[in-house]
C-alpha atoms as a PDB file:
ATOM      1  CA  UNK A   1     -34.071  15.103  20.293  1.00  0.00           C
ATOM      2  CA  UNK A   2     -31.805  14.164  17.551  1.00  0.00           C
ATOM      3  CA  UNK A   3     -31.256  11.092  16.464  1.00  0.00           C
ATOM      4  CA  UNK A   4     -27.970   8.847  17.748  1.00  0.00           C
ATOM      5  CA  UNK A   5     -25.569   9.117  14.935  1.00  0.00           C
ATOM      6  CA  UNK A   6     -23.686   5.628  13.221  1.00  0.00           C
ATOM      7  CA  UNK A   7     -20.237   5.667  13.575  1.00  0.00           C
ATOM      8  CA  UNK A   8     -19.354   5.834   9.622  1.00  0.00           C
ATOM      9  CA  UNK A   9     -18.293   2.333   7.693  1.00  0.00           C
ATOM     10  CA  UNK A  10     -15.227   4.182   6.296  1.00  0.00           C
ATOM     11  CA  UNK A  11     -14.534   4.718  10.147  1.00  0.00           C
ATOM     12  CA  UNK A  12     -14.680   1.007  11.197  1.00  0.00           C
ATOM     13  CA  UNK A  13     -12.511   0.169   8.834  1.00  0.00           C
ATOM     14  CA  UNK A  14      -9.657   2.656   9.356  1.00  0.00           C
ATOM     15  CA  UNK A  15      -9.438   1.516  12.459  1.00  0.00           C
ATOM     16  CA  UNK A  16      -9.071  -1.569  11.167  1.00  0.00           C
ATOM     17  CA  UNK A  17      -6.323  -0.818   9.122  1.00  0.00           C
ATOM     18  CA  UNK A  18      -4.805   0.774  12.093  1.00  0.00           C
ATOM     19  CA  UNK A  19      -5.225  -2.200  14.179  1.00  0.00           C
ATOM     20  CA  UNK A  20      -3.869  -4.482  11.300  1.00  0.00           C
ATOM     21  CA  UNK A  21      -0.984  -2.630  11.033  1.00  0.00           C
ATOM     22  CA  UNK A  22       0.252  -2.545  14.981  1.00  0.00           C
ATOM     23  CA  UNK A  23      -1.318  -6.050  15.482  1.00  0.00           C
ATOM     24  CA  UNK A  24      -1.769  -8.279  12.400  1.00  0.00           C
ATOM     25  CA  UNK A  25      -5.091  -9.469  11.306  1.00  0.00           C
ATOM     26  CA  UNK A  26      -5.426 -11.545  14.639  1.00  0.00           C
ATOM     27  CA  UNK A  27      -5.769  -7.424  16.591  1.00  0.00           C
ATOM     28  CA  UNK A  28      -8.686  -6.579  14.331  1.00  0.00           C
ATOM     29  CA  UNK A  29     -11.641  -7.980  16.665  1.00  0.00           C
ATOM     30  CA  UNK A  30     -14.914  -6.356  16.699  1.00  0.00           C
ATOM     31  CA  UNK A  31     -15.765  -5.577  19.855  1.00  0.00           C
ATOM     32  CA  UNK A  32     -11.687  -4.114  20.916  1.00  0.00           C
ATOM     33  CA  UNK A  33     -12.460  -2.212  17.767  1.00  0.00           C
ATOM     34  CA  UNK A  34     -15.562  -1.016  19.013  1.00  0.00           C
ATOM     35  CA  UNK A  35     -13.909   0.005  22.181  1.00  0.00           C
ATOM     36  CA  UNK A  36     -10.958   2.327  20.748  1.00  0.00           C
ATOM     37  CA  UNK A  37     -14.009   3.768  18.814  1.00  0.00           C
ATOM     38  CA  UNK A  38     -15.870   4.686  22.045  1.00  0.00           C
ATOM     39  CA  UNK A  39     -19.258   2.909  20.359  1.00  0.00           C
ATOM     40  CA  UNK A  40     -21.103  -0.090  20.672  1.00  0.00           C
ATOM     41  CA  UNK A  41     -20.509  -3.463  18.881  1.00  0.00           C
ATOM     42  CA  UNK A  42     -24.322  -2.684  17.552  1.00  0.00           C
ATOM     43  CA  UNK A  43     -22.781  -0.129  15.274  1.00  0.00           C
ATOM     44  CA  UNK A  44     -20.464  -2.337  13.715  1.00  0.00           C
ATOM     45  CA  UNK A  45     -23.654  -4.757  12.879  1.00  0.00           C
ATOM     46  CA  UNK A  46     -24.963  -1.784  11.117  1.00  0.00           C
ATOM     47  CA  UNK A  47     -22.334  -1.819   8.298  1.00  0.00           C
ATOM     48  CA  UNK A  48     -20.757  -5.385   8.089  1.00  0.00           C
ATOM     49  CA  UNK A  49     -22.518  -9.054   8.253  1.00  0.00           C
ATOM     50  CA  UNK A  50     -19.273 -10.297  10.018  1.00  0.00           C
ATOM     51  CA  UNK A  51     -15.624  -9.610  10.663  1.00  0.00           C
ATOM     52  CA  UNK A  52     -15.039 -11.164   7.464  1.00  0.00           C
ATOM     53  CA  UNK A  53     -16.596  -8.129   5.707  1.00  0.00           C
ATOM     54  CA  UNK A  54     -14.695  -5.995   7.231  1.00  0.00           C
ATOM     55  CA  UNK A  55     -11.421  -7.918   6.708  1.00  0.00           C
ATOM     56  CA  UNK A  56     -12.680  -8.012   3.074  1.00  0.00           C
ATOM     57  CA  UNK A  57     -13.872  -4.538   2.964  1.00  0.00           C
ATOM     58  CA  UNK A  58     -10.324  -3.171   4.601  1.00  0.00           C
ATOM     59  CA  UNK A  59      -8.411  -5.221   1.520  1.00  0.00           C
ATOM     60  CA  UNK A  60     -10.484  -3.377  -0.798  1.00  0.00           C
ATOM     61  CA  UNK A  61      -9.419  -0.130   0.675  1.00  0.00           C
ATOM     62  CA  UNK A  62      -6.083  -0.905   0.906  1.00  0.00           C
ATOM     63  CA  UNK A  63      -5.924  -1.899  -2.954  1.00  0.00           C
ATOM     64  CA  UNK A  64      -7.632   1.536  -3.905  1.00  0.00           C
ATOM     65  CA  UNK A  65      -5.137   3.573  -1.871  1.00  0.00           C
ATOM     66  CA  UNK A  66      -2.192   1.781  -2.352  1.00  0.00           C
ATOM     67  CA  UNK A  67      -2.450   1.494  -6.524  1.00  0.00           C
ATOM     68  CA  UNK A  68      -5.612   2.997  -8.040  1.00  0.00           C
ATOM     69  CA  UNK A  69      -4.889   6.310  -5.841  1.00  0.00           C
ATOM     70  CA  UNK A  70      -1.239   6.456  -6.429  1.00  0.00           C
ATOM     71  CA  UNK A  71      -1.727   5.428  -9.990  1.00  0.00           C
ATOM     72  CA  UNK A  72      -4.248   8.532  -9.884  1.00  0.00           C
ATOM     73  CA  UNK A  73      -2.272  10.769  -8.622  1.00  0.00           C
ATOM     74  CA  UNK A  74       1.058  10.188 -10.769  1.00  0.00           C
ATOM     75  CA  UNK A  75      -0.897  10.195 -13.889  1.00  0.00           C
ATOM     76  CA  UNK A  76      -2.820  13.648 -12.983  1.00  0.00           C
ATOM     77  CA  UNK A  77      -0.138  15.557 -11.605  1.00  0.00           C
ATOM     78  CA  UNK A  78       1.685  15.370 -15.569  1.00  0.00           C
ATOM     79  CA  UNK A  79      -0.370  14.148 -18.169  1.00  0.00           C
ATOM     80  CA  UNK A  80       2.695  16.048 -20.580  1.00  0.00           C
ATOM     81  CA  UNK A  81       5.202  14.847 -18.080  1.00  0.00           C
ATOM     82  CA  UNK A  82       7.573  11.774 -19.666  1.00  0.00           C
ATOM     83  CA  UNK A  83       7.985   8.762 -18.098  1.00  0.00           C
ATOM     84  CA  UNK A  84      11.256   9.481 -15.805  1.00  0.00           C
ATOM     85  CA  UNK A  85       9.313  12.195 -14.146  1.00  0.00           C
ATOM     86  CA  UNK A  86       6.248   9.837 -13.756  1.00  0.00           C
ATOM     87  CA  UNK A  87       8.421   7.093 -12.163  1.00  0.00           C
ATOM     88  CA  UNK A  88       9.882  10.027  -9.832  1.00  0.00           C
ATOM     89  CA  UNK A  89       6.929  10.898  -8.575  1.00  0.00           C
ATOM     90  CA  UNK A  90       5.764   7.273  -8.476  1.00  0.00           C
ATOM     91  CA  UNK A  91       9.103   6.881  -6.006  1.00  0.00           C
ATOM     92  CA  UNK A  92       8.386  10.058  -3.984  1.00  0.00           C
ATOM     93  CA  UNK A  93       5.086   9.144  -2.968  1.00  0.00           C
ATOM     94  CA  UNK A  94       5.890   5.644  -2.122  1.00  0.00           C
ATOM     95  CA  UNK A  95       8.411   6.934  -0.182  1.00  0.00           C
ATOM     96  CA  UNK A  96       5.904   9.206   2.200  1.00  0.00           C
ATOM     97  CA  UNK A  97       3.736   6.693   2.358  1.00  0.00           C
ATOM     98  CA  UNK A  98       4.541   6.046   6.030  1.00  0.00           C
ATOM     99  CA  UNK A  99       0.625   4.448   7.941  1.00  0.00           C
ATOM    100  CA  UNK A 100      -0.133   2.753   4.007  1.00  0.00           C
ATOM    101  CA  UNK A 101       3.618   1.015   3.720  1.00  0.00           C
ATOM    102  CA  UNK A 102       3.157  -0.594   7.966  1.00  0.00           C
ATOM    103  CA  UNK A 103      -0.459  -1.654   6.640  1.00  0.00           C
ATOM    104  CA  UNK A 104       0.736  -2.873   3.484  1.00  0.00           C
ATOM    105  CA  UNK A 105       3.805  -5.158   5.460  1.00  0.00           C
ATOM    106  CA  UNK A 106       1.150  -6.480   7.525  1.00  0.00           C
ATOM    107  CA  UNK A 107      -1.125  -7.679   4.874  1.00  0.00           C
ATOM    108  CA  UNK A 108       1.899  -9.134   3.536  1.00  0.00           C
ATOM    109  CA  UNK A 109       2.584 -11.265   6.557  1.00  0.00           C
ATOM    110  CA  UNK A 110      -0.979 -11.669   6.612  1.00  0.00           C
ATOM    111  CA  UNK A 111      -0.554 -12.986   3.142  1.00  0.00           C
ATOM    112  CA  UNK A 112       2.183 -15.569   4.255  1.00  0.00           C
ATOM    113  CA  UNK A 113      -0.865 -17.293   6.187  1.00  0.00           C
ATOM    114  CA  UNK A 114      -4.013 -17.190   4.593  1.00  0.00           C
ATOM    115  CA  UNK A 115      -4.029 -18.007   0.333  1.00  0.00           C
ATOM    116  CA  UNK A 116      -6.806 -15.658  -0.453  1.00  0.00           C
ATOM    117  CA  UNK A 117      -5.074 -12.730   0.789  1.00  0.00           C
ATOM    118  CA  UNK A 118      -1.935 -14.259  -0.777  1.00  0.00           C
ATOM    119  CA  UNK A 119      -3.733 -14.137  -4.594  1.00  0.00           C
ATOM    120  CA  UNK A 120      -5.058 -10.274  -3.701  1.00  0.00           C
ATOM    121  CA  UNK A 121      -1.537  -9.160  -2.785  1.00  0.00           C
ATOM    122  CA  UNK A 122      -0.286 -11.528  -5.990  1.00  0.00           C
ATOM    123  CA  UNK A 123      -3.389  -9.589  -8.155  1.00  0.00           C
ATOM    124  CA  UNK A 124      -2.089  -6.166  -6.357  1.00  0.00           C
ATOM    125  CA  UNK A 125       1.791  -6.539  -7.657  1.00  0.00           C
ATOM    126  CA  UNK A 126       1.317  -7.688 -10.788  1.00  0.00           C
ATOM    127  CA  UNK A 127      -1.257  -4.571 -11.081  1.00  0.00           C
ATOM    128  CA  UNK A 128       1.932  -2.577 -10.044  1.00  0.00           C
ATOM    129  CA  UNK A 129       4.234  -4.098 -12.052  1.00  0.00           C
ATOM    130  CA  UNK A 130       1.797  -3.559 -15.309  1.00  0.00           C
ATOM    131  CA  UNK A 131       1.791  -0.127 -14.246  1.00  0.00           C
ATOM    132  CA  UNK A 132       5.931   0.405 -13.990  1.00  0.00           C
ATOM    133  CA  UNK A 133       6.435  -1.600 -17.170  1.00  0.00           C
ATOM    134  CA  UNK A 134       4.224   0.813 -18.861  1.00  0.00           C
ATOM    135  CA  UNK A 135       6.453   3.472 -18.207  1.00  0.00           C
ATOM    136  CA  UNK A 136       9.490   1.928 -17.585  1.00  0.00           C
ATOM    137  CA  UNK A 137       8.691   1.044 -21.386  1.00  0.00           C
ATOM    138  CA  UNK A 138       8.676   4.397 -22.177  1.00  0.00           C
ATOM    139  CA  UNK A 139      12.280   4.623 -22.497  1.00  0.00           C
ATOM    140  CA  UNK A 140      14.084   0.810 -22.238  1.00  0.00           C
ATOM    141  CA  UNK A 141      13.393  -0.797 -25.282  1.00  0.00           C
ATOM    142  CA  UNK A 142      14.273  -4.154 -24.067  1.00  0.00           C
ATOM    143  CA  UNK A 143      12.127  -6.541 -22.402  1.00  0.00           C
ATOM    144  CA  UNK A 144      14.491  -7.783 -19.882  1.00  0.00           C
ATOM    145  CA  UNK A 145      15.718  -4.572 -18.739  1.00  0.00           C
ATOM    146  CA  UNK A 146      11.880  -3.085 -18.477  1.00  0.00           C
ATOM    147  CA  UNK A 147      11.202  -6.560 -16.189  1.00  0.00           C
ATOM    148  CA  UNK A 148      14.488  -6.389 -14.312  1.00  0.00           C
ATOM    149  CA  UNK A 149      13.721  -2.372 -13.443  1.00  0.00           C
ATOM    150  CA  UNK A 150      10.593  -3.465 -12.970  1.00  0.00           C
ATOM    151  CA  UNK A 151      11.463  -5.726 -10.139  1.00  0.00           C
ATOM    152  CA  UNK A 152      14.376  -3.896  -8.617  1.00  0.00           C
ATOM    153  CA  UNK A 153      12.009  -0.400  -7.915  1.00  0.00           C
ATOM    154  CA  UNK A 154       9.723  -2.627  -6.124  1.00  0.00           C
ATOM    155  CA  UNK A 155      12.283  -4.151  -4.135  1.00  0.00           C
ATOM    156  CA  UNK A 156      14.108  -1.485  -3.336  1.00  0.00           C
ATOM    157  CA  UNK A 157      10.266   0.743  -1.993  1.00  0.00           C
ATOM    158  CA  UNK A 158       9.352  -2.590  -0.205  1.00  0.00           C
ATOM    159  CA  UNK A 159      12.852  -3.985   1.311  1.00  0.00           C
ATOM    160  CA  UNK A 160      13.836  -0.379   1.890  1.00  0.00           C
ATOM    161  CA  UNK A 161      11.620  -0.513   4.914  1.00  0.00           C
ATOM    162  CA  UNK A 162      12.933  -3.700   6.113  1.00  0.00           C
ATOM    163  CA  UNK A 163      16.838  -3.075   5.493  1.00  0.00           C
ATOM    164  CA  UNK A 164      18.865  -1.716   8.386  1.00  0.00           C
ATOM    165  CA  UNK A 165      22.128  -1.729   7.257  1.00  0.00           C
ATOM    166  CA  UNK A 166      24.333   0.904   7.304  1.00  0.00           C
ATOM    167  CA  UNK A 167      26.043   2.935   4.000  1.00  0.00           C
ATOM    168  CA  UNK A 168      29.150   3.949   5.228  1.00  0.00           C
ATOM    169  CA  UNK A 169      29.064   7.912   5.324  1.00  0.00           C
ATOM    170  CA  UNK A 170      26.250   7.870   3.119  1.00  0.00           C
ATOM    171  CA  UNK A 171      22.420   7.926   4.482  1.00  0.00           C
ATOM    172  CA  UNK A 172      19.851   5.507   3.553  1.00  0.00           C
ATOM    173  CA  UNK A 173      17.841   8.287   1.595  1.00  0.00           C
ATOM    174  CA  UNK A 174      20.987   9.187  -0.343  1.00  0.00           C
ATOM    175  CA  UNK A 175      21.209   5.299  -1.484  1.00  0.00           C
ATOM    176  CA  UNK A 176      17.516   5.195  -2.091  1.00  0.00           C
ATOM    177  CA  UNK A 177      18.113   8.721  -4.589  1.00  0.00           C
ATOM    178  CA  UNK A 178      21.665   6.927  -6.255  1.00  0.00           C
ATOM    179  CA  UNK A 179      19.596   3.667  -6.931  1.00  0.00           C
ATOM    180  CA  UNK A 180      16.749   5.788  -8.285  1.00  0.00           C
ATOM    181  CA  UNK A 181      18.735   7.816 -10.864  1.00  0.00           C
ATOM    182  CA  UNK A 182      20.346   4.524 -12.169  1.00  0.00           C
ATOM    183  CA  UNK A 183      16.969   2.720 -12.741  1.00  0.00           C
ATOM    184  CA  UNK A 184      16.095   5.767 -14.373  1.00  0.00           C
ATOM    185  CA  UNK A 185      19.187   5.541 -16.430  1.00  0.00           C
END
């Protein structure tokens, strides 16, 4: 008889990301966790000391998906490319980023609460920010205008998710696109 198989640490803590994002850190509990995974809390035990390592373990996987995998990916897609294309396809993948951007406005919340996830997501942006002046440099000679660009392309991927407003006869992708092309400018 074979042996019983471990549910997989990556697999504990995708769920936790899950249940961070519908619930907030307060709806990642081991044992409702071990529950939606049809296992045991014994499994969990296996991989993690506490719930603490798993919080800590779920940051970490957040930070490598949301900026050393998108970083990654823009950089190998078009080593040759210029910068406007690489800030293009920084934009387009932010923008189907759907399950990573609710996790990533939870931890923020999160964030609001509890001043060690407060200094990751502060470590996290200014990561980010390094990364967009480096090619927002590319082609802005100015300082000011690389930080301001800087700061409005963030706002614009993070508030666009929090922004209902309306646009007239224009759509909401349309304004994203028309804000795009002038920070690219």
């Amino acid at each position: 008889m074979a042996p019983p198989l471990r549910t997989p640490r990556t697999t504990w803590v995708q769920e936790g990301l899950r249940a961070l994002a519908d619930g907030g850190p307060d709806a990642v509990r081991i044992e409702p966790l071990a529950r939606t995974l049809g296992v045991t809390r014994g499994g969990f035990y296996w991989h993690f000391d506490d719930r603490r390592a798993l919080l800590d373990e779920m940051l970490d996987t957040w930070e490598r998906f949301a900026v050393d995998r998108v970083i990654e990916r823009v950089e190998s897609d078009g080593d040759d490319e210029d910068a406007r294309s690489k800030l293009r396809r920084l934009f387009a993948i932010g923008a189907g980023a759907g399950d990573v951007l609710r996790t990533e406005l939870a931890i923020r919340d999160w964030a609001r609460r509890e001043p060690a996830v407060a200094e990751r997501v502060r470590r996290i942006d200014n990561r980010r920010m390094g990364y967009m002046r480096s090619l927002f440099g590319d082609f802005c000679p100015d300082a000011d205008e690389v930080e301001a660009r800087c700061l409005l392309a963030f706002s614009v991927w993070i508030g666009d998710n929090l922004i209902v407003a309306d646009h007239g006869a224009r759509s909401r992708e349309d304004m994203v696109e028309l804000a795009l092309r002038r920070l690219l400018a």
